[in-house]
C-alpha atoms as a PDB file:
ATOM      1  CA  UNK A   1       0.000   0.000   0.000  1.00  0.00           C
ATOM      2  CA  UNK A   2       1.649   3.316  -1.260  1.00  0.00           C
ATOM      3  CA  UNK A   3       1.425   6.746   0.717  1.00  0.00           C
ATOM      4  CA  UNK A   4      -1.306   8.158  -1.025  1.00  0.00           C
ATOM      5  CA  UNK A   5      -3.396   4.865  -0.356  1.00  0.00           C
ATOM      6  CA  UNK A   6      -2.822   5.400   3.559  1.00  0.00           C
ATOM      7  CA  UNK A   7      -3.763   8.819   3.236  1.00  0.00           C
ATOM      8  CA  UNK A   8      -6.877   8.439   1.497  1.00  0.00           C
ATOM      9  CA  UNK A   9      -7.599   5.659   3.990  1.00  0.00           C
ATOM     10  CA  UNK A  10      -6.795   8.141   7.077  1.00  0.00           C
ATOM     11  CA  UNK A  11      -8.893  10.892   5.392  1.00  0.00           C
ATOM     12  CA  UNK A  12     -11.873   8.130   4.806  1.00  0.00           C
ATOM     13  CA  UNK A  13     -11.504   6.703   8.462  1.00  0.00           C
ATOM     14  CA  UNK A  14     -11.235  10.990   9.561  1.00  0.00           C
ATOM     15  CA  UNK A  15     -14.662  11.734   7.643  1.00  0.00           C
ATOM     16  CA  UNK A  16     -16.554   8.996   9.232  1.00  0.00           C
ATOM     17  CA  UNK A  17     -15.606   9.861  12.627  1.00  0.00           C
ATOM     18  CA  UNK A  18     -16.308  13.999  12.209  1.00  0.00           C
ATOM     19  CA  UNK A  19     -19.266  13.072  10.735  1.00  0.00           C
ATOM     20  CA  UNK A  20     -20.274  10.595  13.582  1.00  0.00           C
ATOM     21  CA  UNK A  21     -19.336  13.350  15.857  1.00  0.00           C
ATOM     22  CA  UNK A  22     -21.374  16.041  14.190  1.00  0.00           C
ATOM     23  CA  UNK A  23     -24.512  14.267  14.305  1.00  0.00           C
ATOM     24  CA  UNK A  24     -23.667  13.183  17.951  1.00  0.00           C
ATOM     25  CA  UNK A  25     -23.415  17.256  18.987  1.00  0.00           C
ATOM     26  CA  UNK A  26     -26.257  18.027  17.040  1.00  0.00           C
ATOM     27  CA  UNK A  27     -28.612  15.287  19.139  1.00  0.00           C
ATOM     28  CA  UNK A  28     -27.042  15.952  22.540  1.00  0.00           C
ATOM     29  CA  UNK A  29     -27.784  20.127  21.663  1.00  0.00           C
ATOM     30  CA  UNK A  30     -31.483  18.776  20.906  1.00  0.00           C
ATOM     31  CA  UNK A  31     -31.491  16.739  24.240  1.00  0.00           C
ATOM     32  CA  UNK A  32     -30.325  19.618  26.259  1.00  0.00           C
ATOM     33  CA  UNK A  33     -32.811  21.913  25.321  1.00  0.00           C
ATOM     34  CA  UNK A  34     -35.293  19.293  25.659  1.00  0.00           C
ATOM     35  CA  UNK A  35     -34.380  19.060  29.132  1.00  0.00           C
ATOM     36  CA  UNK A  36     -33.443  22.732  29.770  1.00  0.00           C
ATOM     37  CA  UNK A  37     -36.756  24.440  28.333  1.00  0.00           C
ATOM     38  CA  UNK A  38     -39.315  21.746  29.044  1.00  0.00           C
ATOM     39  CA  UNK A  39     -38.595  18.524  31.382  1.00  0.00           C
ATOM     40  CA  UNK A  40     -36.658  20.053  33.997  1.00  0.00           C
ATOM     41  CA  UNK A  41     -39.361  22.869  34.568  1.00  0.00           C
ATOM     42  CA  UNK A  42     -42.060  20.059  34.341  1.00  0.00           C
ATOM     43  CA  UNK A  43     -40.528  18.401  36.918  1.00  0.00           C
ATOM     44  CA  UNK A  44     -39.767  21.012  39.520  1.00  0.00           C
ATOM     45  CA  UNK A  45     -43.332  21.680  39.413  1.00  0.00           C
ATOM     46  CA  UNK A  46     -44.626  18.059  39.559  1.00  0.00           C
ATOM     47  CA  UNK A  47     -42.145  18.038  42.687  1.00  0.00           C
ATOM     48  CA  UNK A  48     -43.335  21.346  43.959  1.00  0.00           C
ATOM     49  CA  UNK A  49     -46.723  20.890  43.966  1.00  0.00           C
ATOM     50  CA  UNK A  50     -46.507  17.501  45.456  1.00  0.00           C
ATOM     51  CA  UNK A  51     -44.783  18.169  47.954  1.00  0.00           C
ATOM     52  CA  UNK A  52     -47.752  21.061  48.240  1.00  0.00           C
ATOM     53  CA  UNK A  53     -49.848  18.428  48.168  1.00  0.00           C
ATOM     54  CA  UNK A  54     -48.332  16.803  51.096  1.00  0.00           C
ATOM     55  CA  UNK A  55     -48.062  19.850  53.664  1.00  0.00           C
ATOM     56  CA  UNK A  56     -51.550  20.583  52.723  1.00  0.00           C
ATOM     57  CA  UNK A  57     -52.780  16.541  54.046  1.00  0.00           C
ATOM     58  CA  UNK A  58     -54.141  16.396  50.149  1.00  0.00           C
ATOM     59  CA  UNK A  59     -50.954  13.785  49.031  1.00  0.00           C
ATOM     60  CA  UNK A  60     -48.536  11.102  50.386  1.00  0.00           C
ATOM     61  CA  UNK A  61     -45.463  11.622  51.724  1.00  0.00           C
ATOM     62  CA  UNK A  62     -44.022   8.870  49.909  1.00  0.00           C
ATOM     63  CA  UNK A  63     -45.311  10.302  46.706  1.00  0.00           C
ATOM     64  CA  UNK A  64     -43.718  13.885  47.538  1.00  0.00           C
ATOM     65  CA  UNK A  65     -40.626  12.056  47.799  1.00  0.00           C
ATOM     66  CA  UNK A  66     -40.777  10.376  44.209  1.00  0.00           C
ATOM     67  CA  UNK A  67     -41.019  13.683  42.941  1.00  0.00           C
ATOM     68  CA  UNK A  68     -38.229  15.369  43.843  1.00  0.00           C
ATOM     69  CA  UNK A  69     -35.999  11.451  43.404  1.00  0.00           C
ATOM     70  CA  UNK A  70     -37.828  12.289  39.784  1.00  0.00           C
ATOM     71  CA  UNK A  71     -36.453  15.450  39.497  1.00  0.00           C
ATOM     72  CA  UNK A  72     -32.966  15.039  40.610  1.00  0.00           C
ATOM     73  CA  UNK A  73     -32.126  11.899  38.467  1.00  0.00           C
ATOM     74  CA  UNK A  74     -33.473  14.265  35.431  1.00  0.00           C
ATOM     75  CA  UNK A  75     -30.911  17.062  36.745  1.00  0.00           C
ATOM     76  CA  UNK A  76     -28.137  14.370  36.953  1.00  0.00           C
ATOM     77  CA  UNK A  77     -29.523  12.829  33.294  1.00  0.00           C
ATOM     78  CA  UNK A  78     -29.134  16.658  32.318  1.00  0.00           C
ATOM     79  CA  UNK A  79     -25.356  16.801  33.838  1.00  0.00           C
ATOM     80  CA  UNK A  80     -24.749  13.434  31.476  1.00  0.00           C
ATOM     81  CA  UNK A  81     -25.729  15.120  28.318  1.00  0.00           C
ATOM     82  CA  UNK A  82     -23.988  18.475  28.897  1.00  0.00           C
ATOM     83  CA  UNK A  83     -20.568  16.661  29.963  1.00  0.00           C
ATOM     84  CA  UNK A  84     -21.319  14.088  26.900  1.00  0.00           C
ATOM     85  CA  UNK A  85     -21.383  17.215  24.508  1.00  0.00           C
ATOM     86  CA  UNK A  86     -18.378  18.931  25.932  1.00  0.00           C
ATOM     87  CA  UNK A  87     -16.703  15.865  25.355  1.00  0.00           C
ATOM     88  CA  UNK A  88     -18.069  15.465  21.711  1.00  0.00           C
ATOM     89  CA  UNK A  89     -17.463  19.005  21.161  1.00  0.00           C
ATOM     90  CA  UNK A  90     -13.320  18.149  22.266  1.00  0.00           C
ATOM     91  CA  UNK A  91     -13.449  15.348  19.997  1.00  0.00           C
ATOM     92  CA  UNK A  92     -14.583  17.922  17.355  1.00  0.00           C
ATOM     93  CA  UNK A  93     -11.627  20.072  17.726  1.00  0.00           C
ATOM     94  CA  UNK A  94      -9.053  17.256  17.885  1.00  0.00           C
ATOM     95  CA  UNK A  95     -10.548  15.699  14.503  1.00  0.00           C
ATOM     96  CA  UNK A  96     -10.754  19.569  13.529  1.00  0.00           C
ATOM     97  CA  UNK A  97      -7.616  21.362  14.845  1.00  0.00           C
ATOM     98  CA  UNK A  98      -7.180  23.963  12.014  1.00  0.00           C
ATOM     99  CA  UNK A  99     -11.011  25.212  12.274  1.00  0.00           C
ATOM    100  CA  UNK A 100     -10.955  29.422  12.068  1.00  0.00           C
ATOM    101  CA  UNK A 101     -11.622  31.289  15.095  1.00  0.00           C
ATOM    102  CA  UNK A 102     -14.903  32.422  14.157  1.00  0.00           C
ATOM    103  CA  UNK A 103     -16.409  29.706  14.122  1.00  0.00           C
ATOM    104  CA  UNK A 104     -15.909  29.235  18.002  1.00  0.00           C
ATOM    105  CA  UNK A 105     -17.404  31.902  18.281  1.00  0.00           C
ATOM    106  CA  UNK A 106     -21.199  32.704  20.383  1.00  0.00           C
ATOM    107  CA  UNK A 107     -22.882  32.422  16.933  1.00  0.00           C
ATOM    108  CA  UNK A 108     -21.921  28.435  16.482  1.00  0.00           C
ATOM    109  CA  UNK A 109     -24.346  26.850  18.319  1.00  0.00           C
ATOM    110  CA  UNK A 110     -22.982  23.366  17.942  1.00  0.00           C
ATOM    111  CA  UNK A 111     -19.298  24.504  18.392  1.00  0.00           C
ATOM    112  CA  UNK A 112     -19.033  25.930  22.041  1.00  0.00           C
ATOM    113  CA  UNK A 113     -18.923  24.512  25.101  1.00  0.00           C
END
């Protein structure tokens, strides 16, 4: 196998994995704003107004409690995705070392931390 060979191979093996990454960021930035604008609110309240529910003798202790267990594993699922991206988004700049300043910039969406 001749140099140009390998290269092409590199560049081939390259592509797949910056384009593997790419569509990684972009579902991760869907799943964060999924859980940033709607199921993290949604569950504070369920938790608040259970627990509402509870002080007021309308609801169960025990269901007050699943609640807010509910809405903490969705913070720490929400940690998960936000640490997963930073670490797709590192990928991204390793497979992508010569990428122009601008595009790191507060406009690139998929780009920044």
């Amino acid at each position: 196998m001749g140099n140009l060979e390998r290269e092409h191979g590199v560049e081939l093996l390259l592509g797949g994995e910056l384009e593997t990454s790419i569509v990684r960021l972009m579902r991760l930035n869907e799943r964060r704003t999924l859980y940033d604008q709607q199921l993290l609110p949604q569950m504070a309240e369920q938790a608040e107004a259970a627990l509402a529910a509870y002080n007021n003798d309308d609801g169960d202790f025990a269901e007050a409690v699943r609640a807010r267990i509910a809405e903490l594993n969705a913070k720490i699922d929400f940690l998960v995705i936000k640490t997963e991206r930073l670490k797709t988004i590192a990928q991204l700049n390793y497979l992508l070392p010569s990428i122009p300043p601008r595009l790191n910039s507060d406009n690139t969406e998929g780009l920044k931390p």
